[in-house]
C-alpha atoms as a PDB file:
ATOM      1  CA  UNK A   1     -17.873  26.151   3.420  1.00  0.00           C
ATOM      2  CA  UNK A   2     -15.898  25.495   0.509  1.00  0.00           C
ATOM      3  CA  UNK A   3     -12.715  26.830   1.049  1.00  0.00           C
ATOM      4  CA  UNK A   4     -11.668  27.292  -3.137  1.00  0.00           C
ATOM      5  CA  UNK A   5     -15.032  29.723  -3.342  1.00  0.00           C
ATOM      6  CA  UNK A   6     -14.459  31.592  -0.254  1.00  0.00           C
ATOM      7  CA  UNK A   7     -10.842  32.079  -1.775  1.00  0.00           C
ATOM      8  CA  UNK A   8     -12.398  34.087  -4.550  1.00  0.00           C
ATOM      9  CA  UNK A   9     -15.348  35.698  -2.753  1.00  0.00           C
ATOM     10  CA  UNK A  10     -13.532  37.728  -0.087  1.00  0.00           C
ATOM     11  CA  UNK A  11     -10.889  38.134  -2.965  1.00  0.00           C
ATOM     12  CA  UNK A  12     -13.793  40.094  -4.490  1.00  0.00           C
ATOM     13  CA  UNK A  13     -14.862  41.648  -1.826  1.00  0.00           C
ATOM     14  CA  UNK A  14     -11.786  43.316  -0.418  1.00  0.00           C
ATOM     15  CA  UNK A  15     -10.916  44.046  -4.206  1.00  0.00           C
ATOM     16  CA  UNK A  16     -14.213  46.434  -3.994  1.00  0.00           C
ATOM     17  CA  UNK A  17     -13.564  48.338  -0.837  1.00  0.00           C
ATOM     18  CA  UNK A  18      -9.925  48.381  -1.119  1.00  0.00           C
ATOM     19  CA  UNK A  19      -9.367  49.280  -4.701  1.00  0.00           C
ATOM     20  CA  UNK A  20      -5.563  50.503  -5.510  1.00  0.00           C
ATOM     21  CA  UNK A  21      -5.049  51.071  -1.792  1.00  0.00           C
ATOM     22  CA  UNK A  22      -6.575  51.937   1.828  1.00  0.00           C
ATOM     23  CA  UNK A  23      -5.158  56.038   1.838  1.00  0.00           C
ATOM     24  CA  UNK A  24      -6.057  56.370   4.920  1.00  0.00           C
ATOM     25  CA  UNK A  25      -4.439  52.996   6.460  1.00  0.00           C
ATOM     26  CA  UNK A  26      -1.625  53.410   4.019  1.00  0.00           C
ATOM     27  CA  UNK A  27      -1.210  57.125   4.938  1.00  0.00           C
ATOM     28  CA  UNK A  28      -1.110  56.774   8.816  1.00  0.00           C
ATOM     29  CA  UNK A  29       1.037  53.550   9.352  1.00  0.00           C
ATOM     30  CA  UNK A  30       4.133  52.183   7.691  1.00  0.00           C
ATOM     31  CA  UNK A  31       5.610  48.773   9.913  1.00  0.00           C
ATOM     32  CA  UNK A  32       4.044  49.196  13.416  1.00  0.00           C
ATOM     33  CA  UNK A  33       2.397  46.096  14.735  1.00  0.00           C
ATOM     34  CA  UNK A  34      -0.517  45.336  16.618  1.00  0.00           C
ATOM     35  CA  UNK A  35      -3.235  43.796  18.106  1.00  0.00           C
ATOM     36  CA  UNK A  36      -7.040  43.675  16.998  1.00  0.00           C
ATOM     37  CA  UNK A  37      -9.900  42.179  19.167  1.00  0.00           C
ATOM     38  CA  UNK A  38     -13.355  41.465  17.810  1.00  0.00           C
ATOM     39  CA  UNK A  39     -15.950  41.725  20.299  1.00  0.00           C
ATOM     40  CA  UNK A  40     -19.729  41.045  20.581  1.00  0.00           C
ATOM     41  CA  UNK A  41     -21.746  44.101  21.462  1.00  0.00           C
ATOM     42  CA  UNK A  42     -24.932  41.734  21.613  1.00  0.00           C
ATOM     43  CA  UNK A  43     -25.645  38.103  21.919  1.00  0.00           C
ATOM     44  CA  UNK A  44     -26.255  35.861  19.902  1.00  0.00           C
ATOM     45  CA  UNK A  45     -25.150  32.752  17.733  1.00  0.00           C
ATOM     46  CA  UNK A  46     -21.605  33.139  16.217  1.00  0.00           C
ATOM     47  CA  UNK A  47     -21.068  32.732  12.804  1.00  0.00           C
ATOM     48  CA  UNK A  48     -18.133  33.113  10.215  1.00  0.00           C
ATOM     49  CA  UNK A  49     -14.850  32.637  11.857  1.00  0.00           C
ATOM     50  CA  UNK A  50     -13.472  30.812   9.318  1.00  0.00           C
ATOM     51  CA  UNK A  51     -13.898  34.366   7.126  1.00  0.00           C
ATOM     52  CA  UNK A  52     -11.412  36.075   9.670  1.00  0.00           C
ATOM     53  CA  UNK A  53      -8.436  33.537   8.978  1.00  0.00           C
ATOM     54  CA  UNK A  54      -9.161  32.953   5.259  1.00  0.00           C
ATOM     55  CA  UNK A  55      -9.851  37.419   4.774  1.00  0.00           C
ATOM     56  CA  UNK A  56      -6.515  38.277   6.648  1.00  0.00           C
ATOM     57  CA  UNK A  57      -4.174  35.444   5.232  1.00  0.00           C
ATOM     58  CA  UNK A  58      -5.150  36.928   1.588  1.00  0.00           C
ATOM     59  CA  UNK A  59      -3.940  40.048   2.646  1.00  0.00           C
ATOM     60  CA  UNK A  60      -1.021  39.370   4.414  1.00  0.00           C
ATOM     61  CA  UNK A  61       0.064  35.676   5.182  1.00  0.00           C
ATOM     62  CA  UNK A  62       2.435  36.916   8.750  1.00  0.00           C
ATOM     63  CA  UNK A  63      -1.258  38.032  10.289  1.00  0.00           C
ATOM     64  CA  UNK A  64      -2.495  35.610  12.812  1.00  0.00           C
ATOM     65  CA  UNK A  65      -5.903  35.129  14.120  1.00  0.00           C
ATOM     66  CA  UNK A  66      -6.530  33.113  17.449  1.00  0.00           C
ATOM     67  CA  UNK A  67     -10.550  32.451  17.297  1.00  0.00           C
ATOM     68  CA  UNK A  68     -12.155  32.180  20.993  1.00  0.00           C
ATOM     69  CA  UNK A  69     -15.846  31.224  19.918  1.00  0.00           C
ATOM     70  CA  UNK A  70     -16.637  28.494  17.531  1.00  0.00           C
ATOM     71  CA  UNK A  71     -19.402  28.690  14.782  1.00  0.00           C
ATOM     72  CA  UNK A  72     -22.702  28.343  16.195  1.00  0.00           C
ATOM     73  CA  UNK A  73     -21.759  28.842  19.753  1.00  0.00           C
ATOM     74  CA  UNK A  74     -23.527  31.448  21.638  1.00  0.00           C
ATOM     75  CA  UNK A  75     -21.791  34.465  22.172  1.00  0.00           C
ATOM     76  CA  UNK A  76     -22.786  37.270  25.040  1.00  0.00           C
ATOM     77  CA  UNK A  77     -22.436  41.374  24.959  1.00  0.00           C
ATOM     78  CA  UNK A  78     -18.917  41.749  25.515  1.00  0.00           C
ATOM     79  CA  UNK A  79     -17.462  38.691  24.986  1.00  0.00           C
ATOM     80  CA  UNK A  80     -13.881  38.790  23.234  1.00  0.00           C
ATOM     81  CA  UNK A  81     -14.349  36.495  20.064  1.00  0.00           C
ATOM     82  CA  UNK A  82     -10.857  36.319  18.450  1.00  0.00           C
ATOM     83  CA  UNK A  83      -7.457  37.982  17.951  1.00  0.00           C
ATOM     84  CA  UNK A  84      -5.590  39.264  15.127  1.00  0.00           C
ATOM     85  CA  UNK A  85      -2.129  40.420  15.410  1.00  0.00           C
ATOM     86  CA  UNK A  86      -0.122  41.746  12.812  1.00  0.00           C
ATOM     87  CA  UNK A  87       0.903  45.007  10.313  1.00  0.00           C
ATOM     88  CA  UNK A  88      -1.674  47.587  11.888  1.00  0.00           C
ATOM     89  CA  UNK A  89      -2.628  48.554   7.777  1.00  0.00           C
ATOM     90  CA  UNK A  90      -3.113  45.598   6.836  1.00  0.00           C
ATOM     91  CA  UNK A  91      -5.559  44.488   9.954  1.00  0.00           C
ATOM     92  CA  UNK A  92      -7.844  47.770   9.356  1.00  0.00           C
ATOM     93  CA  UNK A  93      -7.395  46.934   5.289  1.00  0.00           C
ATOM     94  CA  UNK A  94      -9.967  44.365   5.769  1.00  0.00           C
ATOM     95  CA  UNK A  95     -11.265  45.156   9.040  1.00  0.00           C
ATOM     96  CA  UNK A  96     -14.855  46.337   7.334  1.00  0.00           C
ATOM     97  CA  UNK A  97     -15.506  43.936   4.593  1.00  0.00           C
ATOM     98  CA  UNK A  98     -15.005  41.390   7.742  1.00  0.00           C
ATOM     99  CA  UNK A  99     -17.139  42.850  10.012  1.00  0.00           C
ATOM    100  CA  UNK A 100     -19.915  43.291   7.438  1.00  0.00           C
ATOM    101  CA  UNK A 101     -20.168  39.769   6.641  1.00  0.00           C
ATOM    102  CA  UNK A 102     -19.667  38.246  10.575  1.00  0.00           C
ATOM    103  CA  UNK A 103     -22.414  41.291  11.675  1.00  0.00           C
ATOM    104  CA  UNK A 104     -24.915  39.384   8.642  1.00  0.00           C
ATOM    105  CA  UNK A 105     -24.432  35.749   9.290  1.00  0.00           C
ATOM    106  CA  UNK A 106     -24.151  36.059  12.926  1.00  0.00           C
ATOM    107  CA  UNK A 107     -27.703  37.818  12.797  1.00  0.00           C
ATOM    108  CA  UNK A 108     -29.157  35.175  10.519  1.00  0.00           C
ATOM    109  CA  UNK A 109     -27.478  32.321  12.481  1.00  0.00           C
ATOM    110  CA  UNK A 110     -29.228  34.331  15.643  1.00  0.00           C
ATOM    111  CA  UNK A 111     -32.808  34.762  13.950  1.00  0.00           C
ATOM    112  CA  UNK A 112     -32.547  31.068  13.037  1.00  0.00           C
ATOM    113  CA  UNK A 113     -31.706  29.805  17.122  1.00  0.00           C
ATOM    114  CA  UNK A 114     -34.148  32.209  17.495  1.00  0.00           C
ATOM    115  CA  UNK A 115     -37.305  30.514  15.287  1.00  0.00           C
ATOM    116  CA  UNK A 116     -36.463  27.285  16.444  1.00  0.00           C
ATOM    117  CA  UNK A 117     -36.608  28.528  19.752  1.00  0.00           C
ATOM    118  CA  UNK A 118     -40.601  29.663  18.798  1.00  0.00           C
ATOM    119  CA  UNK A 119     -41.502  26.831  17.359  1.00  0.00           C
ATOM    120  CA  UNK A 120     -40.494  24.579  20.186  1.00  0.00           C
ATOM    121  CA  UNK A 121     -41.043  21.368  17.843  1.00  0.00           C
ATOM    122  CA  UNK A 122     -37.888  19.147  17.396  1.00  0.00           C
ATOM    123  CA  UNK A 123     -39.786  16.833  15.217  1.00  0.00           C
ATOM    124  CA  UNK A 124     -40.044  19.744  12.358  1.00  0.00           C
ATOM    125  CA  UNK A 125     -37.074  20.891  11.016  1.00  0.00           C
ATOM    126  CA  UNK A 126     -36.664  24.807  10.026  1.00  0.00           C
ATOM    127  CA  UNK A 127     -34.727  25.615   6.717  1.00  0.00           C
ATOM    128  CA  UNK A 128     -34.077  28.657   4.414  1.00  0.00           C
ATOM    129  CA  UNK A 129     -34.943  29.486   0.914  1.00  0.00           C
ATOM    130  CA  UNK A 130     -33.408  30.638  -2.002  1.00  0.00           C
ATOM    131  CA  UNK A 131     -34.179  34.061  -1.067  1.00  0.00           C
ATOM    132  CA  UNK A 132     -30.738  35.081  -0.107  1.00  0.00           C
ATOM    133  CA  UNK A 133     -28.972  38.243  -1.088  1.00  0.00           C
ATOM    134  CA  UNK A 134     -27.046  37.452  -4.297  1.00  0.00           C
ATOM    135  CA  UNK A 135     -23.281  36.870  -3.778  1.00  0.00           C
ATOM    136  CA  UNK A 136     -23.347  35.697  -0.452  1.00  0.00           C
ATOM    137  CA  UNK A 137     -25.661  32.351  -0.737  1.00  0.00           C
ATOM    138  CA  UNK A 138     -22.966  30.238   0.685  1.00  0.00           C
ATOM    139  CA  UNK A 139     -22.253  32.543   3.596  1.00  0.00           C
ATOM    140  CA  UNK A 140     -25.792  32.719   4.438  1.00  0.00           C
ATOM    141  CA  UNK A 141     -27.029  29.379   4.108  1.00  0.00           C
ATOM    142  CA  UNK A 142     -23.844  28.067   6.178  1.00  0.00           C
ATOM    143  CA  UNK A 143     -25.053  30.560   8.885  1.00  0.00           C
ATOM    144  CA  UNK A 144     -28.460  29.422   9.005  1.00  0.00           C
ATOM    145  CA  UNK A 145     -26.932  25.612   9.994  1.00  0.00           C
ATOM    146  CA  UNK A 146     -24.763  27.564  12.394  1.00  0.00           C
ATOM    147  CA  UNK A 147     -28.008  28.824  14.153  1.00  0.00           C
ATOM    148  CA  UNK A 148     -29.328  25.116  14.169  1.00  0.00           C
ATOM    149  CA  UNK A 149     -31.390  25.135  10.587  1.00  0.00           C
ATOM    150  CA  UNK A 150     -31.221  23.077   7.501  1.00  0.00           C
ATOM    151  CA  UNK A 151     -30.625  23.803   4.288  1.00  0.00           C
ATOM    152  CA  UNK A 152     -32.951  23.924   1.007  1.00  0.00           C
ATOM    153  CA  UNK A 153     -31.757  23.592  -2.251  1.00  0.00           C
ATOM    154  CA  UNK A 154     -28.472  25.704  -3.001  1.00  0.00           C
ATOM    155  CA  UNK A 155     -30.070  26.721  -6.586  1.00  0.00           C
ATOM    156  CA  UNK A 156     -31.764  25.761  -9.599  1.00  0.00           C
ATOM    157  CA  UNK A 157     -29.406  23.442 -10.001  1.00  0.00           C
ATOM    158  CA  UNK A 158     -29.698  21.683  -6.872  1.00  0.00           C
ATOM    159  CA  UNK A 159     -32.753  19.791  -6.908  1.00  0.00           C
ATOM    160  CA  UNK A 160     -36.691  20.421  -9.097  1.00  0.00           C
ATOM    161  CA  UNK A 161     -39.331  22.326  -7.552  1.00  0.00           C
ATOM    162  CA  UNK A 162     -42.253  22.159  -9.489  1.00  0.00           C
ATOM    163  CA  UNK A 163     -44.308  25.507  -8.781  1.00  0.00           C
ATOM    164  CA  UNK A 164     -47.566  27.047  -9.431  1.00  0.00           C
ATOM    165  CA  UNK A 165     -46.173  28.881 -12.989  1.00  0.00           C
ATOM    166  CA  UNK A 166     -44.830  25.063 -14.229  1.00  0.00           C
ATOM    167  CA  UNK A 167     -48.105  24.127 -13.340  1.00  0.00           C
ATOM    168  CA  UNK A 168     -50.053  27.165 -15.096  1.00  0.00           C
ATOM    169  CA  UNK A 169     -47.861  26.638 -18.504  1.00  0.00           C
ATOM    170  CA  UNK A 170     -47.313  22.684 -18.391  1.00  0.00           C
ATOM    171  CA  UNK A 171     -51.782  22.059 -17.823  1.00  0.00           C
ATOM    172  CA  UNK A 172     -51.140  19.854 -15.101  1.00  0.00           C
ATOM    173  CA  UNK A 173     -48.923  18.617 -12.083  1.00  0.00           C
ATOM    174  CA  UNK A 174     -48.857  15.072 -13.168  1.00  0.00           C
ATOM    175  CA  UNK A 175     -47.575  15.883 -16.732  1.00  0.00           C
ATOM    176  CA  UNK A 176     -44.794  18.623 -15.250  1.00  0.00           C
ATOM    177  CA  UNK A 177     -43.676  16.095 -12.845  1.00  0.00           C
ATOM    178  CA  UNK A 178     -43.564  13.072 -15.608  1.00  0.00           C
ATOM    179  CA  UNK A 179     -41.420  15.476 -18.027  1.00  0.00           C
ATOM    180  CA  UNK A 180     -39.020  16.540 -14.972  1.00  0.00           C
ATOM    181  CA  UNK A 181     -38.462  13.246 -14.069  1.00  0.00           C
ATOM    182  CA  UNK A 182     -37.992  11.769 -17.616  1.00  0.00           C
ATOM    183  CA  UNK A 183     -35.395  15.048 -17.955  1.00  0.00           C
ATOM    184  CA  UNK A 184     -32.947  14.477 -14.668  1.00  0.00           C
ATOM    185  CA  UNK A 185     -30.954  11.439 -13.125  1.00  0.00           C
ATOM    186  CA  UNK A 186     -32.200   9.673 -10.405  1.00  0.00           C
ATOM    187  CA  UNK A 187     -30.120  11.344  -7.642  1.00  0.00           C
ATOM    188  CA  UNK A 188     -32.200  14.372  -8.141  1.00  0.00           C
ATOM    189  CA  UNK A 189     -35.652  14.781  -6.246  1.00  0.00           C
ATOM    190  CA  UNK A 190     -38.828  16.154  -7.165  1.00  0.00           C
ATOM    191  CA  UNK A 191     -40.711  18.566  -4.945  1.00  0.00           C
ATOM    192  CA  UNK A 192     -44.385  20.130  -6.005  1.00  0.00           C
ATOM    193  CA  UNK A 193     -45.628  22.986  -4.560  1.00  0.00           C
ATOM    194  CA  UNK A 194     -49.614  22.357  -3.764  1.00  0.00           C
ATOM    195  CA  UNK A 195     -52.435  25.066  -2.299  1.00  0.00           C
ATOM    196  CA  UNK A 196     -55.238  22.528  -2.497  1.00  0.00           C
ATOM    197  CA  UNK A 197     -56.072  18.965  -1.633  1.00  0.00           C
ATOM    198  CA  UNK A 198     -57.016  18.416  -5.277  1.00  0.00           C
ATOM    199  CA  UNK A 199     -53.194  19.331  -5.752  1.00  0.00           C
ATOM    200  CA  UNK A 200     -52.197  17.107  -3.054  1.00  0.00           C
ATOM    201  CA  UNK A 201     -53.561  14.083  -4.887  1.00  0.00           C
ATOM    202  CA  UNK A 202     -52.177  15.015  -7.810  1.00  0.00           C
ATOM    203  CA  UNK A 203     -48.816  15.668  -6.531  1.00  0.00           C
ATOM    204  CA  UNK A 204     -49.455  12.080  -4.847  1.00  0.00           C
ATOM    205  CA  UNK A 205     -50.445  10.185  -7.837  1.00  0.00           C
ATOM    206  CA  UNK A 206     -47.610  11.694  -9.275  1.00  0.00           C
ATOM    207  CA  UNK A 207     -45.240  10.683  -7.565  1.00  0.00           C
ATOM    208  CA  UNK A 208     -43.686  13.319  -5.892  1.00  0.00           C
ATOM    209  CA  UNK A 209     -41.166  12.941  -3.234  1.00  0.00           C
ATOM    210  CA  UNK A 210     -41.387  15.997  -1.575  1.00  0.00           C
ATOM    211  CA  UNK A 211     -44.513  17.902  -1.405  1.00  0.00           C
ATOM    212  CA  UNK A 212     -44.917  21.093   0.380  1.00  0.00           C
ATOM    213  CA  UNK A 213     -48.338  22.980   1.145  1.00  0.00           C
ATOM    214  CA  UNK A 214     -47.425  26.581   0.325  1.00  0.00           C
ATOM    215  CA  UNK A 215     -49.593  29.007   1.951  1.00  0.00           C
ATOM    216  CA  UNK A 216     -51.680  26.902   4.113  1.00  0.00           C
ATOM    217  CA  UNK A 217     -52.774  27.469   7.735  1.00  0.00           C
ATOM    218  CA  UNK A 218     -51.683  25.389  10.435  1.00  0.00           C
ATOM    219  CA  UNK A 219     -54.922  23.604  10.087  1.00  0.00           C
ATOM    220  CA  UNK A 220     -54.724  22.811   6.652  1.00  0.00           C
ATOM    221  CA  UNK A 221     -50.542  21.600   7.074  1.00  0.00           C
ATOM    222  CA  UNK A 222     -52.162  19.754   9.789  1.00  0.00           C
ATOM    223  CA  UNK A 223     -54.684  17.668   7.363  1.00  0.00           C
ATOM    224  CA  UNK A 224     -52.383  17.851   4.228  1.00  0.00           C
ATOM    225  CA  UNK A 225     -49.643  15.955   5.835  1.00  0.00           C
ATOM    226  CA  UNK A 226     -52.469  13.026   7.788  1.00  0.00           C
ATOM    227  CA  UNK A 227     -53.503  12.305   4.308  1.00  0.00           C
ATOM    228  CA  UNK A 228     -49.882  12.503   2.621  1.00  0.00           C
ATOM    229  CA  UNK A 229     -48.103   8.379   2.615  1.00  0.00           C
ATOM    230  CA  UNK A 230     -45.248   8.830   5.163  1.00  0.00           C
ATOM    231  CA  UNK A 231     -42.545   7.610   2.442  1.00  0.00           C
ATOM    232  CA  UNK A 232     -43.076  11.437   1.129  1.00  0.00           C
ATOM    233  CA  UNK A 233     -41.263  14.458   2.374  1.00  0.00           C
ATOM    234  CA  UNK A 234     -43.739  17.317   3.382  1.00  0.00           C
ATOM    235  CA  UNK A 235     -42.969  20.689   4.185  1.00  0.00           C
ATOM    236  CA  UNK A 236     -45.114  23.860   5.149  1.00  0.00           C
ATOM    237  CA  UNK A 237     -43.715  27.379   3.703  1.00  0.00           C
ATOM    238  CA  UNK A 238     -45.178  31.106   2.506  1.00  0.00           C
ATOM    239  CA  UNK A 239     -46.486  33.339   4.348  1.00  0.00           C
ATOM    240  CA  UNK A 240     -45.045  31.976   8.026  1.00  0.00           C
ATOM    241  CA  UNK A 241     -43.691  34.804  10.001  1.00  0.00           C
ATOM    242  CA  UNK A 242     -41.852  34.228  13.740  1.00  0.00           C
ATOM    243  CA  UNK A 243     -45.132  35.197  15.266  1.00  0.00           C
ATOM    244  CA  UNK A 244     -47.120  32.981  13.843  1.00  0.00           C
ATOM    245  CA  UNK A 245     -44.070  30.037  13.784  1.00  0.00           C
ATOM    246  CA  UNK A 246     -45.514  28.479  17.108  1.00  0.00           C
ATOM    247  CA  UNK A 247     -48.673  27.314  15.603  1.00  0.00           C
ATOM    248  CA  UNK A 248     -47.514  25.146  13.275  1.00  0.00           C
ATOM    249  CA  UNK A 249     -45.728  22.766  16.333  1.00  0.00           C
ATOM    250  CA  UNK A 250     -47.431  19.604  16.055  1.00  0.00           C
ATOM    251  CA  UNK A 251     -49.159  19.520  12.752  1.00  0.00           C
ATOM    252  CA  UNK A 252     -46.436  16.432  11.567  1.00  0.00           C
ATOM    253  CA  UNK A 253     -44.647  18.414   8.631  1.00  0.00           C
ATOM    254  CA  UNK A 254     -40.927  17.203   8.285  1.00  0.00           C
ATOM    255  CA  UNK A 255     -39.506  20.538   7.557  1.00  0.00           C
ATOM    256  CA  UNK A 256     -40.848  24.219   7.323  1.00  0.00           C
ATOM    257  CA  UNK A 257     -38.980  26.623   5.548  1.00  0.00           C
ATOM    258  CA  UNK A 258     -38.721  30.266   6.248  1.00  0.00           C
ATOM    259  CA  UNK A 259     -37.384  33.122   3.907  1.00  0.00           C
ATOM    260  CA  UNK A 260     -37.404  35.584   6.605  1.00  0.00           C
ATOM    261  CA  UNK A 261     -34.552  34.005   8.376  1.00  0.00           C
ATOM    262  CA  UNK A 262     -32.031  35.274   5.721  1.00  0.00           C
ATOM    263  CA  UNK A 263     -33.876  38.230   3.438  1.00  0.00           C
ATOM    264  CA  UNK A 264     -34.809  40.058   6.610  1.00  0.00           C
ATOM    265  CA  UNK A 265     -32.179  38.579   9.830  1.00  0.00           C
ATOM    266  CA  UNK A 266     -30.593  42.168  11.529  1.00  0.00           C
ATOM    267  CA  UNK A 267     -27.204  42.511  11.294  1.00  0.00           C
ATOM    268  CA  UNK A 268     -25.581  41.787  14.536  1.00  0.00           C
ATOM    269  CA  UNK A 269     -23.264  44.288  16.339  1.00  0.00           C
ATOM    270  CA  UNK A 270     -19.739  43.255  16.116  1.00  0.00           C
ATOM    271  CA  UNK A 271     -16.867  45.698  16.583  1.00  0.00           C
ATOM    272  CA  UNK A 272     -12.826  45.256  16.145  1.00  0.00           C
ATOM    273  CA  UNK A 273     -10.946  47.797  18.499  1.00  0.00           C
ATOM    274  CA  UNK A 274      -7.652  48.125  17.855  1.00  0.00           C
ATOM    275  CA  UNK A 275      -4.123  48.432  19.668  1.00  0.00           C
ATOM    276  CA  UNK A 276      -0.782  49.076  18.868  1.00  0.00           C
ATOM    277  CA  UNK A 277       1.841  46.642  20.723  1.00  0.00           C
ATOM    278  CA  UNK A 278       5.218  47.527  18.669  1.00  0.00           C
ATOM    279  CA  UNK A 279       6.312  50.165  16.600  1.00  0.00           C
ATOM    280  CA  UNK A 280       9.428  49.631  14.185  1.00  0.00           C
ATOM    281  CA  UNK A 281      11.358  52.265  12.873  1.00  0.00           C
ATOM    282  CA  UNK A 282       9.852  54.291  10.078  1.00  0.00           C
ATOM    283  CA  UNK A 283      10.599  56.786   7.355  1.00  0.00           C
ATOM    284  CA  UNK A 284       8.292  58.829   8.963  1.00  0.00           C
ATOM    285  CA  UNK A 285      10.337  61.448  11.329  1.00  0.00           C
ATOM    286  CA  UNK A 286      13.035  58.469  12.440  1.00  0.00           C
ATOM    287  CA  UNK A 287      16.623  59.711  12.518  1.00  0.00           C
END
């Protein structure tokens, strides 16, 4: 992850739930000191350590936090994942925003072990989409490589995908793939989107290098991809749920991407219990 737009995520993020101060953190403690440990309640694929030392050192640079699971290590009910010691209030400050983000990428890094797990194919790679909730692409689409998946493209941005509207307004894959590659630089590839074999020799003829057959069964990936020239990527995607994953092992695609494994991962269960280890005196009652 990069560590300059993490920076100002959480910085946005505790900003929202902390606002001009935690009352009840604020109210309750002054100096006492303690200890936090994050547990798992489930297991599961870790993901987002790197969120604990980054959150806590933005809101107070004396907390420490001693991680005991790495990213994308597998993680069982009760297992003690890391500890943070330091000013009580400022530990239970950012104790939720935290939680909320390991609980969602250590689901969607689980989900993801889990698909690949279905599919049972290590010639086929499994990736994401762009169908992330917004804000938190980065976080998400690191967790997915923490479960053992690849990524897609990041964003518009990141690569042109040349879908069924371009198609509808442009009249034709061959001229929407001649003006997008006459538009970008030649680092940048070109994936169409194709239902149909008559799209599939289009997107051939064309020139594509990636081509993916969106909506297909696994009979249809299956001919597709015999009849696409090896030198061009192919990947299966829409419609694929983790029930129906394991019937797409075999059928040759390089990569099949799933937008379930973000849009609808569960959060996993994730809890910080707390305890105090030194009290210093405070204006509150001390003589």
């Amino acid at each position: 992850m990069e560590i300059l737009q993490l920076n100002s995520m959480l910085t946005r993020f505790l900003e929202e739930d902390i606002g001009y101060g935690d009352l009840s953190a604020n109210a309750i403690f002054d100096t006492q000191m303690g200890t936090a440990q994050l547990v798992s309640r489930q297991d599961g694929v870790f993901a987002g350590g790197q969120l604990l030392t980054v959150g806590y050192k933005l809101l107070n640079n004396t907390i420490s936090v001693t991680l005991h699971v790495k990213d994308g290590e597998w993680m069982t009910q009760g297992t003690i994942l890391a500890e943070i010691k330091g000013a009580v209030r400022d530990i239970l400050k950012g104790e939720r925003v935290l939680l909320n983000l390991l609980q969602r990428m250590s689901g969607i890094a689980t989900l993801t072990h889990r698909a690949i797990k279905m599919l049972d194919d290590p010639s086929i790679y499994l990736c994401d989409t762009r169908k992330t909730t917004p804000g938190l692409r980065m976080l998400e689409k690191y967790a997915v490589r923490m479960g053992g998946g690849k990524n897609h493209r990041f964003g518009l941005d990141d690569g042109v995908m040349v879908k069924d509207n371009h198609i509808a307004v442009c009249g034709s894959i061959r001229d929407a793939v001649a003006k997008a590659r006459a538009y970008v630089g030649h680092m940048v590839k070109i994936e169409v989107e194709i239902e149909t074999e008559e799209q599939l020799e289009d997107a051939i003829a064309a020139g594509a290098d990636v081509i993916m057959f969106d909506n297909c069964t696994p009979e249809q990936v299956m001919r597709y991809n015999s009849i696409t020239p090896e030198h061009i990527i192919t990947e299966a995607s829409g419609g694929i749920t983790l029930d129906t994953l394991p019937y797409y092992r075999h059928t040759g695609v390089n990569y099949i991407s799933l937008g379930f494994i973000t849009h609808s991962a569960p959060a996993l269960d994730i809890g910080l219990d707390m305890a105090i280890t030194h009290q210093e005196a405070s204006h509150h009652g001390s003589a």
